[in-house]
N, C-alpha and C. Protein backbone atom coordinates (compact mmCIF):
# COMPACT_ATOMS: atom_id res chain seq x y z
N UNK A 1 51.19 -16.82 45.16
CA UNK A 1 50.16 -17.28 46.10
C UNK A 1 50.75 -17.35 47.51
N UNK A 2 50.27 -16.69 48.71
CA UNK A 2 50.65 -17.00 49.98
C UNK A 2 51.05 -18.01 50.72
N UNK A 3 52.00 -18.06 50.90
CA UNK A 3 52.08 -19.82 51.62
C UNK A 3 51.21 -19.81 53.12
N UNK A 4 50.47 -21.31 52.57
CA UNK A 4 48.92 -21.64 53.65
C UNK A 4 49.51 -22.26 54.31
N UNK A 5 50.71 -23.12 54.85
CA UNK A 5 51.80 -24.09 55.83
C UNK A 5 50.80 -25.41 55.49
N UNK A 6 50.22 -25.69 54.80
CA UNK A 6 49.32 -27.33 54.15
C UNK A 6 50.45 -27.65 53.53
N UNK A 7 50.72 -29.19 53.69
CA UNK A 7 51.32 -29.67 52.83
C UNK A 7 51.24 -30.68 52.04
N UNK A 8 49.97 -31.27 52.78
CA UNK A 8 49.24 -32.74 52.39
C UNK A 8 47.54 -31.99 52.41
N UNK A 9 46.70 -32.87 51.57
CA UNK A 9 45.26 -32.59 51.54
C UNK A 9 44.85 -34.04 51.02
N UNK A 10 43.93 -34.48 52.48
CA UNK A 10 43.13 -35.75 52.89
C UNK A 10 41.95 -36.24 52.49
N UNK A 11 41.55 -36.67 51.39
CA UNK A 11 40.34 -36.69 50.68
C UNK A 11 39.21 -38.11 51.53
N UNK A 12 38.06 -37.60 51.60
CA UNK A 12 37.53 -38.92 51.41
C UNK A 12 37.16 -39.33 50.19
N UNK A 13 36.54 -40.23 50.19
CA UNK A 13 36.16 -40.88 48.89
C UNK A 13 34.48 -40.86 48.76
N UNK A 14 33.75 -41.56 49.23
CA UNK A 14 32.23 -41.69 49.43
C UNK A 14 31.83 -40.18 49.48
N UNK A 15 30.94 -39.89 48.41
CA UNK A 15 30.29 -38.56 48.19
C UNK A 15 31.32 -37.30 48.98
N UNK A 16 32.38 -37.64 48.27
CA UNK A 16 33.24 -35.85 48.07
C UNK A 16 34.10 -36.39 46.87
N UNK A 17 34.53 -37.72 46.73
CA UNK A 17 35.40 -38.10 45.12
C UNK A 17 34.40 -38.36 44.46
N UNK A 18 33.87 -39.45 44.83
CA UNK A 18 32.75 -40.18 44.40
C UNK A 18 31.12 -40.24 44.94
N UNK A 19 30.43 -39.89 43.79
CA UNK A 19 28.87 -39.57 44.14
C UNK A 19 28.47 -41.30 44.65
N UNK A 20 27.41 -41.09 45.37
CA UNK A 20 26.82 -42.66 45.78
C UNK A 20 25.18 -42.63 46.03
N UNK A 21 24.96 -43.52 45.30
CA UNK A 21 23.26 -43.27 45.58
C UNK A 21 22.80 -44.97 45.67
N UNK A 22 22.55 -45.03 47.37
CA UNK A 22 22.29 -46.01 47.94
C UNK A 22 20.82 -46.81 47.50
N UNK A 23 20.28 -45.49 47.00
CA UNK A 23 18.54 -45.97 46.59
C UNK A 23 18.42 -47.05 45.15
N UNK A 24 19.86 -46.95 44.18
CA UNK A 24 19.77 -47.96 43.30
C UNK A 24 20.16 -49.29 44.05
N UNK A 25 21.57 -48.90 45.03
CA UNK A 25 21.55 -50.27 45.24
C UNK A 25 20.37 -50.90 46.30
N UNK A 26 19.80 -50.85 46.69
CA UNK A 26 18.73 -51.15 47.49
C UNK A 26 17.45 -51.18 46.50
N UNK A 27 17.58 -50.85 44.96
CA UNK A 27 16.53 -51.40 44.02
C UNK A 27 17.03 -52.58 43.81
N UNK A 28 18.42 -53.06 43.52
CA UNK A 28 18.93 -53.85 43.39
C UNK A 28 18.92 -55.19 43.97
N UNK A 29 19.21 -54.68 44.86
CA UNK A 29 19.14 -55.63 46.32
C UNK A 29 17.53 -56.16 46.57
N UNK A 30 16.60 -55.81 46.31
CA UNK A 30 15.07 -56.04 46.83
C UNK A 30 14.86 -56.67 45.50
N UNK A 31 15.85 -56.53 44.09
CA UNK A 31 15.41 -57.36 43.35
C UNK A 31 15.40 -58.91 43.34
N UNK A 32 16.50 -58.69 44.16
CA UNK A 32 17.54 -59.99 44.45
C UNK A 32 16.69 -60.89 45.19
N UNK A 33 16.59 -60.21 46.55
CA UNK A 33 15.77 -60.52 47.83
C UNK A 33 14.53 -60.86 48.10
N UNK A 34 13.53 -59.99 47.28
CA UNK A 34 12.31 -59.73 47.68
C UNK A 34 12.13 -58.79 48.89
N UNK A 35 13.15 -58.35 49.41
CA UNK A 35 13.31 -57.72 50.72
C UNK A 35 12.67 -56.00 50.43
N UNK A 36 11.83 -55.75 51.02
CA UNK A 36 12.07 -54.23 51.07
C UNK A 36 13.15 -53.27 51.65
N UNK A 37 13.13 -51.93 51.61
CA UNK A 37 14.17 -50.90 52.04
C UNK A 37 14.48 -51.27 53.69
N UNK A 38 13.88 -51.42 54.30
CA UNK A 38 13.54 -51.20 55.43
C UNK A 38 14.10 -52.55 56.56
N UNK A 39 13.74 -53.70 55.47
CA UNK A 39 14.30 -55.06 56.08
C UNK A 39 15.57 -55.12 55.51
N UNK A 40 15.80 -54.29 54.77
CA UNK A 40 17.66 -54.73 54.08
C UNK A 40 17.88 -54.05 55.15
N UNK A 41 17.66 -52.72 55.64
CA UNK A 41 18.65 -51.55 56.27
C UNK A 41 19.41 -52.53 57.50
N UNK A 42 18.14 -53.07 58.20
CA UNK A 42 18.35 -53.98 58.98
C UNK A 42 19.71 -54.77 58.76
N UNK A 43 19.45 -55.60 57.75
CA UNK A 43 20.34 -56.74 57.59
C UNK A 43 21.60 -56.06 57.49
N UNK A 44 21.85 -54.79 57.43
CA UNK A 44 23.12 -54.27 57.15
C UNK A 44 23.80 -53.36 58.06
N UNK A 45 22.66 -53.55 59.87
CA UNK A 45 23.17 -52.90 60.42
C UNK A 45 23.83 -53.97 61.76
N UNK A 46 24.39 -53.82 62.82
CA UNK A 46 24.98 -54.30 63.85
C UNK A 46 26.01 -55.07 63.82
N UNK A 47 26.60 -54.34 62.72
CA UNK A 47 28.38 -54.35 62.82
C UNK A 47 28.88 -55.44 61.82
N UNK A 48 27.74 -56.01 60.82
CA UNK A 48 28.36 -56.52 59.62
C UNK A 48 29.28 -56.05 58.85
N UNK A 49 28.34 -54.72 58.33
CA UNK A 49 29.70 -53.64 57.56
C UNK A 49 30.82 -53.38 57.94
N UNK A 50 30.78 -53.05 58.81
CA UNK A 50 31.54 -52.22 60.29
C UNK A 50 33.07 -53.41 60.02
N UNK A 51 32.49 -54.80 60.73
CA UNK A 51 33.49 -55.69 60.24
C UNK A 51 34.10 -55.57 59.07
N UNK A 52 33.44 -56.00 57.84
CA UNK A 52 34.20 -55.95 56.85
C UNK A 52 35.03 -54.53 56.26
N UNK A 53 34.49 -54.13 56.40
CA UNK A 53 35.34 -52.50 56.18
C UNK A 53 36.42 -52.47 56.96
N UNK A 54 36.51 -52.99 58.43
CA UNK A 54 37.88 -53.27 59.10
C UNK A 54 38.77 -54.37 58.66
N UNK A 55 38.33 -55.01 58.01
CA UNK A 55 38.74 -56.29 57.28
C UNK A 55 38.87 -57.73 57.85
N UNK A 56 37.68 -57.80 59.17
CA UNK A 56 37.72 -58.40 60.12
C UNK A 56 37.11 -59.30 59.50
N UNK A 57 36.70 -59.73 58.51
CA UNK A 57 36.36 -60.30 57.46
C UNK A 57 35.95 -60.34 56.33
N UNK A 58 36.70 -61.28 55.39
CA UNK A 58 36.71 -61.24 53.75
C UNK A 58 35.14 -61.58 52.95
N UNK A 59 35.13 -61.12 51.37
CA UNK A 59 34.43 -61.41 50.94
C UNK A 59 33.52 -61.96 51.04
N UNK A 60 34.13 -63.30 50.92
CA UNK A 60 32.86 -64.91 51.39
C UNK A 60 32.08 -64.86 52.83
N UNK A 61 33.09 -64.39 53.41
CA UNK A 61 32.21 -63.87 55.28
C UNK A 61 31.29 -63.03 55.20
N UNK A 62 31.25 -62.30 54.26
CA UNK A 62 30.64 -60.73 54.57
C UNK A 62 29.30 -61.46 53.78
N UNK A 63 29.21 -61.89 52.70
CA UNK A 63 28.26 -62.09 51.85
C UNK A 63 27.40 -63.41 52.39
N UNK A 64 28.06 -64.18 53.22
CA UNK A 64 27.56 -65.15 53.94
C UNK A 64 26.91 -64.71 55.21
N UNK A 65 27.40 -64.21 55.95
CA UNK A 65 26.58 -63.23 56.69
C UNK A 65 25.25 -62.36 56.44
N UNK A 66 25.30 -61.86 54.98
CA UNK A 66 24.08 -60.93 54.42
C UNK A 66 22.83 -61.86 54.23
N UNK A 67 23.71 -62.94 53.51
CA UNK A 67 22.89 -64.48 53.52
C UNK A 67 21.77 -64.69 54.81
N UNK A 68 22.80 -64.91 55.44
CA UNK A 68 21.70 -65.77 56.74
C UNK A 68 21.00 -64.70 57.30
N UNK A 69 21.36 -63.31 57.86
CA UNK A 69 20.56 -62.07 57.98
C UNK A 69 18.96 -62.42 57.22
N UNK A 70 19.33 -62.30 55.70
CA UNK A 70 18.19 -62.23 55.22
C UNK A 70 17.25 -63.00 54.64
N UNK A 71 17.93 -64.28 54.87
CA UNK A 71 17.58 -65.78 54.67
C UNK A 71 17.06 -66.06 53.11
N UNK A 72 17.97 -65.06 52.64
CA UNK A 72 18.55 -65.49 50.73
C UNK A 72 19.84 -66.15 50.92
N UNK A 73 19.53 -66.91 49.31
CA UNK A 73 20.51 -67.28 48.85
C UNK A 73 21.06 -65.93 47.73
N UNK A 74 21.93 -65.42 47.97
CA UNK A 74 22.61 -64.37 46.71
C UNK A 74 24.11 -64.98 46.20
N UNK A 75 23.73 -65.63 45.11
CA UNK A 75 24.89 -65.12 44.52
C UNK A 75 26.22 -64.20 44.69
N UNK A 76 27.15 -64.97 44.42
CA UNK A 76 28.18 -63.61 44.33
C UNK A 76 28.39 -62.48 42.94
N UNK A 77 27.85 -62.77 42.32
CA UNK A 77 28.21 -62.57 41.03
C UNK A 77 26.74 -61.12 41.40
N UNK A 78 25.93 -61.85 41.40
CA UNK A 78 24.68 -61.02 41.80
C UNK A 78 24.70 -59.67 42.64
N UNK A 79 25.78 -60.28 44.28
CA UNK A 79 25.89 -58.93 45.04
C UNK A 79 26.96 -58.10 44.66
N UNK A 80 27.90 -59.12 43.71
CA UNK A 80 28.62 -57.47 43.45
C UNK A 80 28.22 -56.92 42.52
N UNK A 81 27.36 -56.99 41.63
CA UNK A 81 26.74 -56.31 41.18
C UNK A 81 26.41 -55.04 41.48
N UNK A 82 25.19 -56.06 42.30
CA UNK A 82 24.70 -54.85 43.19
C UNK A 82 25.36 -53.87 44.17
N UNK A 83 26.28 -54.46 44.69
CA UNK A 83 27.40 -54.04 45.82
C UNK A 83 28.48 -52.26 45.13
N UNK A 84 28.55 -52.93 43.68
CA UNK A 84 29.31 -51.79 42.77
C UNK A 84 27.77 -50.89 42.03
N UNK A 85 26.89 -50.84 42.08
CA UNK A 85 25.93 -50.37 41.68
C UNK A 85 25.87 -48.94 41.92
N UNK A 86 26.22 -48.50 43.30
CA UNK A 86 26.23 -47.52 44.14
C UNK A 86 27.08 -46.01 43.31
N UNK A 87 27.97 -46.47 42.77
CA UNK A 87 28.34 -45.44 42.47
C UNK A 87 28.07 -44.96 41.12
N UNK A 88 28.30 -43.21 41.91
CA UNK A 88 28.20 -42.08 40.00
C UNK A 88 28.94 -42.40 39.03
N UNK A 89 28.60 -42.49 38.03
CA UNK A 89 29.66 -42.49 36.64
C UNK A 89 30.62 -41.38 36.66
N UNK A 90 30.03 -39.87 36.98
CA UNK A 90 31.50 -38.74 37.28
C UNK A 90 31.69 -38.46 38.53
N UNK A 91 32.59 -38.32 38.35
CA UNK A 91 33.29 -38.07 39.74
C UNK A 91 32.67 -36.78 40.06
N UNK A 92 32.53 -36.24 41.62
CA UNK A 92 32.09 -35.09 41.99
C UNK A 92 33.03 -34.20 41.82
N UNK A 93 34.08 -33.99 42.02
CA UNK A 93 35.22 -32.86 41.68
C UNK A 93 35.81 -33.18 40.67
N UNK A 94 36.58 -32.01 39.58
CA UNK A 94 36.76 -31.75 38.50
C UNK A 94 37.99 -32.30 38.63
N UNK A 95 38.38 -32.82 37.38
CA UNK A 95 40.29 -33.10 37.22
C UNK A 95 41.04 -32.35 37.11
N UNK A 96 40.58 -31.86 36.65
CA UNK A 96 41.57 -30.50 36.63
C UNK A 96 42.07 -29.91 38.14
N UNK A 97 40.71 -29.99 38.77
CA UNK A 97 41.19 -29.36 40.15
C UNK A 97 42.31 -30.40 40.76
N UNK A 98 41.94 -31.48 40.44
CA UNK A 98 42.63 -32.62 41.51
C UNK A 98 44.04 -32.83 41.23
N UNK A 99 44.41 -32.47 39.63
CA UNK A 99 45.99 -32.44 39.36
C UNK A 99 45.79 -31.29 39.57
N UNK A 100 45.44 -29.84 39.67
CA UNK A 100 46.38 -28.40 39.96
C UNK A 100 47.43 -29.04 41.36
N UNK A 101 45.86 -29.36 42.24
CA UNK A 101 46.73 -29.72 43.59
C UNK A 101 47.77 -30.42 43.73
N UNK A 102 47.47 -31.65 43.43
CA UNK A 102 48.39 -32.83 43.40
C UNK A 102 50.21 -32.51 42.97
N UNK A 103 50.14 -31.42 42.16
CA UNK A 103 51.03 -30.48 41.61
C UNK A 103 51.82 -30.00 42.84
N UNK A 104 51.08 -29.12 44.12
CA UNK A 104 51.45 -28.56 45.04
C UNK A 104 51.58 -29.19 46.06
N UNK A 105 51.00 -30.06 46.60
CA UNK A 105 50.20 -30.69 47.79
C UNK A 105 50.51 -32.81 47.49
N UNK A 106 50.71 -32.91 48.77
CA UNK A 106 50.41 -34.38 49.08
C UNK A 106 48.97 -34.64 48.88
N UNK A 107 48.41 -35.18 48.11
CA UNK A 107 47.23 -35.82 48.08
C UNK A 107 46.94 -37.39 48.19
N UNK A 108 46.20 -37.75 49.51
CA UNK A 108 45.81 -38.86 50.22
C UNK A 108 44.51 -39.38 50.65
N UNK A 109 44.32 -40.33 50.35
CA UNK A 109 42.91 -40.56 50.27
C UNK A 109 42.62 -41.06 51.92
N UNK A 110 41.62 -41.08 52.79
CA UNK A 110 41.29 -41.84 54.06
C UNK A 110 39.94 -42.07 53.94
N UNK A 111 39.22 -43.31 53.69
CA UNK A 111 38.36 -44.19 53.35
C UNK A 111 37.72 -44.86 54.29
N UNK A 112 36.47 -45.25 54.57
CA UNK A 112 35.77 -46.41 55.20
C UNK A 112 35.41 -47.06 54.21
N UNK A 113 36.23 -48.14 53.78
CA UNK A 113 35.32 -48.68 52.09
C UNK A 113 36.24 -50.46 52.48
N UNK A 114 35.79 -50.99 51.25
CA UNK A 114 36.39 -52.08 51.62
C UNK A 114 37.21 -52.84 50.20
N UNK A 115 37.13 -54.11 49.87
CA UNK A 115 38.54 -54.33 48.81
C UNK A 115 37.51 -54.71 48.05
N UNK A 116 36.43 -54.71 47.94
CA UNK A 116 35.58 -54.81 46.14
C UNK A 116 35.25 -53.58 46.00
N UNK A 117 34.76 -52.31 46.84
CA UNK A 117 34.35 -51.11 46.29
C UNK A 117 35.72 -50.60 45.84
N UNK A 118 36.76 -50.79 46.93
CA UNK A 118 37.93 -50.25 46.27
C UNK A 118 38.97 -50.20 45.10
N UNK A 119 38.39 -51.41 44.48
CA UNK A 119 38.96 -51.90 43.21
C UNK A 119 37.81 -51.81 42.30
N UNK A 120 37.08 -51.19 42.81
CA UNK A 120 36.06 -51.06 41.56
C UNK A 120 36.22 -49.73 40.90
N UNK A 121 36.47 -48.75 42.16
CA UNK A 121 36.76 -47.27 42.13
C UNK A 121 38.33 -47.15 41.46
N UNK A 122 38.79 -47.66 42.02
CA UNK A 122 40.41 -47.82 41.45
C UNK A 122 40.26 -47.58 39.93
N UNK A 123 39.81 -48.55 39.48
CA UNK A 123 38.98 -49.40 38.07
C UNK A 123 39.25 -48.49 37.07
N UNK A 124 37.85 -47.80 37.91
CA UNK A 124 36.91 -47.11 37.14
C UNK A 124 37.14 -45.44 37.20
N UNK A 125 37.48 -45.20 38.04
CA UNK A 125 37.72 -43.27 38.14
C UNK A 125 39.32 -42.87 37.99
N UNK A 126 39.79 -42.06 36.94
CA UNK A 126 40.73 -41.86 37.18
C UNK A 126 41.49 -40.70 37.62
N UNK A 127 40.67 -39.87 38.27
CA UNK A 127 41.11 -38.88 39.26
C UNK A 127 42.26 -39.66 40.24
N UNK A 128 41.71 -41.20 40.73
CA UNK A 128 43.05 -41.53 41.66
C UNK A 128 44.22 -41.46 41.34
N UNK A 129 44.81 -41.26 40.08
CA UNK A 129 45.69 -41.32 39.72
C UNK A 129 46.65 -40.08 39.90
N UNK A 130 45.82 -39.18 40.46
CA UNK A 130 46.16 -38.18 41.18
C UNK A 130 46.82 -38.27 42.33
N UNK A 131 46.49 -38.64 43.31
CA UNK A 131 47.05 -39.48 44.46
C UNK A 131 48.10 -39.92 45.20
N UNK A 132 48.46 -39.66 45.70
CA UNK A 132 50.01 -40.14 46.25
C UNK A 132 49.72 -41.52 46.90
N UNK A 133 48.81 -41.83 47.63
CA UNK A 133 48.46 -42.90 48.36
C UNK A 133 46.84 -42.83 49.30
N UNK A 134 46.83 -43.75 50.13
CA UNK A 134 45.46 -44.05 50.53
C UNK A 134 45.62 -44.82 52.12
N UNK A 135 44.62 -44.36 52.97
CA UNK A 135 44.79 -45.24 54.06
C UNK A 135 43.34 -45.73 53.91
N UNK A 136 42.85 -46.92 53.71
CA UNK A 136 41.98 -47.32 53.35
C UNK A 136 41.35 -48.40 55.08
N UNK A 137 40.00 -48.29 55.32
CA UNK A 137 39.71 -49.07 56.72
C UNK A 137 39.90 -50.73 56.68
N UNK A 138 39.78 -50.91 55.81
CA UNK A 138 40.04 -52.50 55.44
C UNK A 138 41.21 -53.27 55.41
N UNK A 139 42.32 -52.15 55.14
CA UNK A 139 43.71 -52.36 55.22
C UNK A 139 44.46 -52.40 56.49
N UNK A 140 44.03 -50.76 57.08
CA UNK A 140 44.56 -50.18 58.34
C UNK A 140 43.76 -51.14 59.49
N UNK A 141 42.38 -51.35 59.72
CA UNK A 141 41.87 -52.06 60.75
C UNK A 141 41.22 -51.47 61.47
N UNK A 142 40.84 -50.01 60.87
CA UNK A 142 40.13 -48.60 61.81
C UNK A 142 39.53 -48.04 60.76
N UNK A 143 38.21 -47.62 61.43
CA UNK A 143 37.14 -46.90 60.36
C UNK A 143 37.47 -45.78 61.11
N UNK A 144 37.34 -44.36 60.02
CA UNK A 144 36.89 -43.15 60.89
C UNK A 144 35.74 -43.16 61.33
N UNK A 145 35.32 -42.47 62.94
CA UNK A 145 36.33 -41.41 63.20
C UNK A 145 36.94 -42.28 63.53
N UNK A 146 37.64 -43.11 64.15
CA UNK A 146 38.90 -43.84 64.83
C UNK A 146 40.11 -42.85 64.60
N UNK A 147 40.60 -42.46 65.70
CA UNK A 147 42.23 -41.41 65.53
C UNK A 147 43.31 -42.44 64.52
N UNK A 148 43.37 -43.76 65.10
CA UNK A 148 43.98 -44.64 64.07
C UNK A 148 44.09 -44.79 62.86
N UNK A 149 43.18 -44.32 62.08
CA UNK A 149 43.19 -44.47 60.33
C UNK A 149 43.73 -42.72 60.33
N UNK A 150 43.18 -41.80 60.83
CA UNK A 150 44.21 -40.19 60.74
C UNK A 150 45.75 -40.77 61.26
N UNK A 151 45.85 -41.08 62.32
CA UNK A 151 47.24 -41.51 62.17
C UNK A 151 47.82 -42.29 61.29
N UNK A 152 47.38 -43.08 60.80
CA UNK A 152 48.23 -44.31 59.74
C UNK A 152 48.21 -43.33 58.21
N UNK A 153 47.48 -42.37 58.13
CA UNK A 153 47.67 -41.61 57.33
C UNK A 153 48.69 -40.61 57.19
N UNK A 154 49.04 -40.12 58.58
CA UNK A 154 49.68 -38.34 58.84
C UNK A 154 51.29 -39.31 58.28
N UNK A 155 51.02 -40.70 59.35
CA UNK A 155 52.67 -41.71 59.46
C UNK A 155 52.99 -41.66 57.80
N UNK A 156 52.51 -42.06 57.11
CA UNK A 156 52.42 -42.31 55.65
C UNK A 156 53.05 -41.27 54.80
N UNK A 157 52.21 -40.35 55.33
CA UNK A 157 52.77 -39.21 54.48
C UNK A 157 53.76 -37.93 54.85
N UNK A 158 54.09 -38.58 56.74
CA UNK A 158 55.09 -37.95 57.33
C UNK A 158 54.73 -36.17 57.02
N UNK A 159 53.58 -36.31 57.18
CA UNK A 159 53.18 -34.87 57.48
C UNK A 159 52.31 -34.70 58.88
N UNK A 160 52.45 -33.68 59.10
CA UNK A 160 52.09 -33.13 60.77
C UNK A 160 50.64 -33.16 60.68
N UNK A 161 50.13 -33.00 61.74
CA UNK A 161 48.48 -32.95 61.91
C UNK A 161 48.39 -31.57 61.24
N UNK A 162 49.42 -30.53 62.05
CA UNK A 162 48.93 -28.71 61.46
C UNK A 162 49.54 -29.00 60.04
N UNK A 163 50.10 -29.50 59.38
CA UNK A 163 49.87 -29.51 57.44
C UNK A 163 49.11 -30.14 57.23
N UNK A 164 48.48 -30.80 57.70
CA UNK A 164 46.94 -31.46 56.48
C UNK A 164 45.71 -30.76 56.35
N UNK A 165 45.33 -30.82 56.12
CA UNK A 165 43.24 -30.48 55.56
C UNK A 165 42.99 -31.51 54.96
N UNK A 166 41.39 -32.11 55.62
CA UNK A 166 40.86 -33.31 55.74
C UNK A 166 39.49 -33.10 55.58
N UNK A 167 39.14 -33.25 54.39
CA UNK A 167 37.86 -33.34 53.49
C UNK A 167 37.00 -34.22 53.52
N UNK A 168 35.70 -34.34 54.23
CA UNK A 168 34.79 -35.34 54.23
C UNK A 168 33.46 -34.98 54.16
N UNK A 169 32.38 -36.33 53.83
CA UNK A 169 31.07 -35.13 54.16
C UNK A 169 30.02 -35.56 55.44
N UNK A 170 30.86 -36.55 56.04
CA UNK A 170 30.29 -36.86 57.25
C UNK A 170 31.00 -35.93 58.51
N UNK A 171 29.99 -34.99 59.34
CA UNK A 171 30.58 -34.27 60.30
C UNK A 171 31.33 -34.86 61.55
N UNK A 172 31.10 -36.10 61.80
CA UNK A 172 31.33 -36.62 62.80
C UNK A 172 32.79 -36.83 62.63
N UNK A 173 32.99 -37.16 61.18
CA UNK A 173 34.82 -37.49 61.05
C UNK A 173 35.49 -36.25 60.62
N UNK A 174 34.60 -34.97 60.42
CA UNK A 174 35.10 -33.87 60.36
C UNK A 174 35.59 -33.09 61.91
N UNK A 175 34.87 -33.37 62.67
CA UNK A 175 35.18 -33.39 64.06
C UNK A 175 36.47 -34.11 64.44
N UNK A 176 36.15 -35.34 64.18
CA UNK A 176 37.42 -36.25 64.91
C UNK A 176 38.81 -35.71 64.14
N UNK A 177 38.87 -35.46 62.89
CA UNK A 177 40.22 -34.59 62.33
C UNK A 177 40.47 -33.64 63.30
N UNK A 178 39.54 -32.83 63.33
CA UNK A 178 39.81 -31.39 64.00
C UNK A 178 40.24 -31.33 65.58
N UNK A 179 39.59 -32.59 66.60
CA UNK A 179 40.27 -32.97 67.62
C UNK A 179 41.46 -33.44 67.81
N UNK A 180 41.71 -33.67 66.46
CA UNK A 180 43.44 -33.99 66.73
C UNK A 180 44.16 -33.22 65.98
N UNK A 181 43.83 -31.92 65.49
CA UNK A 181 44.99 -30.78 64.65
C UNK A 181 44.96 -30.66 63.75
N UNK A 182 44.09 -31.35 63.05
CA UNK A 182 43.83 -31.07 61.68
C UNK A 182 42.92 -30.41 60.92
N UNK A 183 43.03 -29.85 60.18
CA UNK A 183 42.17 -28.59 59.81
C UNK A 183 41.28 -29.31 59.09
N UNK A 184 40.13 -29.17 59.03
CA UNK A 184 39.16 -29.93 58.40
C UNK A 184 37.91 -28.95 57.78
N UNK A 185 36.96 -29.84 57.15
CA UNK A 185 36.06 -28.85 55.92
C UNK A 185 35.48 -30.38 55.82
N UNK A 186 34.13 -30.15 56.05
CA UNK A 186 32.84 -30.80 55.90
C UNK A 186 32.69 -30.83 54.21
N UNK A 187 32.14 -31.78 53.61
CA UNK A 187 31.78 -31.53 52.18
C UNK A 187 30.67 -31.36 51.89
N UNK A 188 30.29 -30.14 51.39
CA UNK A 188 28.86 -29.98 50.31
C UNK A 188 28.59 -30.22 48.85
N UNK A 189 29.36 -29.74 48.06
CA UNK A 189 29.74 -29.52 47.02
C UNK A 189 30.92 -28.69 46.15
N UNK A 190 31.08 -29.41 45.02
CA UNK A 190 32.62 -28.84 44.68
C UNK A 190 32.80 -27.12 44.27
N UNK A 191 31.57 -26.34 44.52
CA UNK A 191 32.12 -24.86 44.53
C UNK A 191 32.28 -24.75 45.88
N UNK A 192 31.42 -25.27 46.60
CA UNK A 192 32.05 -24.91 48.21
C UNK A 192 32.91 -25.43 48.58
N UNK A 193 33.97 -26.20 48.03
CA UNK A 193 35.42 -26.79 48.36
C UNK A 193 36.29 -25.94 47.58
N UNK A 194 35.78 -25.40 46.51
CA UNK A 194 36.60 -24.56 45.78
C UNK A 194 37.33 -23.32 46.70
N UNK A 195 35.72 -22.64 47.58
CA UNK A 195 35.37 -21.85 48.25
C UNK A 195 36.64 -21.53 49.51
N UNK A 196 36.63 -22.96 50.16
CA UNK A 196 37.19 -23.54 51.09
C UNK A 196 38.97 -23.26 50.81
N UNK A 197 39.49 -24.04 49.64
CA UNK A 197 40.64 -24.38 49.21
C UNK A 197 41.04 -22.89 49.00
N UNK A 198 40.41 -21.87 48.68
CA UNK A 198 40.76 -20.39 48.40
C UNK A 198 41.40 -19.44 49.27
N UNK A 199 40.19 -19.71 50.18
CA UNK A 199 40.33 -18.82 52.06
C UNK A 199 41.48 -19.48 52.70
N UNK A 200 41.70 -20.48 52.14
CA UNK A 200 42.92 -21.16 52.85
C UNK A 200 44.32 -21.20 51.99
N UNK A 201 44.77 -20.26 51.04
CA UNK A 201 45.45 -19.78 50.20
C UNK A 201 46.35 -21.12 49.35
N UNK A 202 45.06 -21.90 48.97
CA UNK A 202 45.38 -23.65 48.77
C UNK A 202 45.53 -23.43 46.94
N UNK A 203 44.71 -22.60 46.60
CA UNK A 203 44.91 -22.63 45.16
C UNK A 203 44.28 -20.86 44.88
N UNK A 204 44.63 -20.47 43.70
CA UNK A 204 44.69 -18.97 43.69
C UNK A 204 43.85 -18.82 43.33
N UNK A 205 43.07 -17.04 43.46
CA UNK A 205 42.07 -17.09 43.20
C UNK A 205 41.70 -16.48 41.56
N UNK A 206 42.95 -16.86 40.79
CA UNK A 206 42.30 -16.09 38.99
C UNK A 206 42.06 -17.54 38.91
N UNK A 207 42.13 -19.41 39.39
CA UNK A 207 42.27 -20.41 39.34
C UNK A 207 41.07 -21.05 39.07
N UNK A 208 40.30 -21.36 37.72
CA UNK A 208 39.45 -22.04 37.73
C UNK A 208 39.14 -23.46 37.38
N UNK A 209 39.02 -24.34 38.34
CA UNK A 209 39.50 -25.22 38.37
C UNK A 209 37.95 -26.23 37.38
């Protein structure tokens, strides 16, 4: 196989590891609430998340906050429930693919998630085990795009901006990779990453992963 000069490959997590379908948890949540779609979105926008995902505050803050937003009482037991609800039972990419790589390649996770989704995923999927490590926003103190969580990542794994490829399916943080040297790939789905990983002489092509 040609050498591609990659030496690390940057995964996100939220719909490219892991599928997420926001519409259960928000059945969930309106069970809880009485709230419709529309008044939760609300309660979950102007930098609640945002905080906790930076880790600018824990658990009890975050859920106390959702609280007074929506002027429920929820349970904790209740929102994580609902909170872990979100995700697919399979993972979107195959295992197989994720150890061929892991074989060749630094594999690193860079996340906007926070320390209950992340230990739920931990948990529960064991593709991570693939993994070399993770720069996670809750840890580091920077959501992508922030250059800060790509850096606390490249530092980590002491690989260069030109060796990584940085997999996501939000364009905006596919951008912000690519403004700073890193080769990046938007996510659709796992034949079009297959697609991707090929043209970029990342895995061979008799390779079915």
């Amino acid at each position: 196989m040609k050498e591609s000069g990659i030496r690390g490959i940057f995964f996100d997590l939220g719909n490219v590891l892991v599928g997420i379908d926001s519409i259960k948890f928000a059945e969930q949540m309106r069970s809880m609430t009485g709230l419709e779609p529309g008044e939760l979105l609300s309660a979950f926008t102007g930098g609640l998340v945002l905080d906790y995902e930076c880790g600018r505050m824990d658990e009890n803050e975050f859920l106390a906050g959702l609280c007074e937003r929506t002027g429920v009482a929820i349970t904790r037991e209740g929102f994580t429930n609902a909170w872990t609800s979100m995700f697919l039972e399979a993972p979107l990419l195959p295992d197989k693919l994720l150890q061929g790589l892991a074989r060749r390649y630094t594999l690193w996770a860079i996340s906007n998630t926070n320390r209950m989704h992340f230990e739920f995923i931990r948990e529960r999927y064991p593709i991570l085990m693939h993994f070399h490590g993770w720069s996670l926003s809750y840890e580091v103190g920077a959501a992508k795009p922030d250059p800060a969580i790509f850096a606390h990542a490249l530092e980590r794994t002491r690989i260069s901006a030109a060796e990584a490829l940085f997999i996501d399916d939000q364009r905006v943080n596919v951008e912000a990779a690519r403004y700073l040297g890193i080769d990046a790939v938007q996510f659709l789905n796992s034949a079009q990453l297959v697609g991707e990983l090929r043209a970029r002489n990342l895995i061979d092509h008799s390779e079915t992963p």
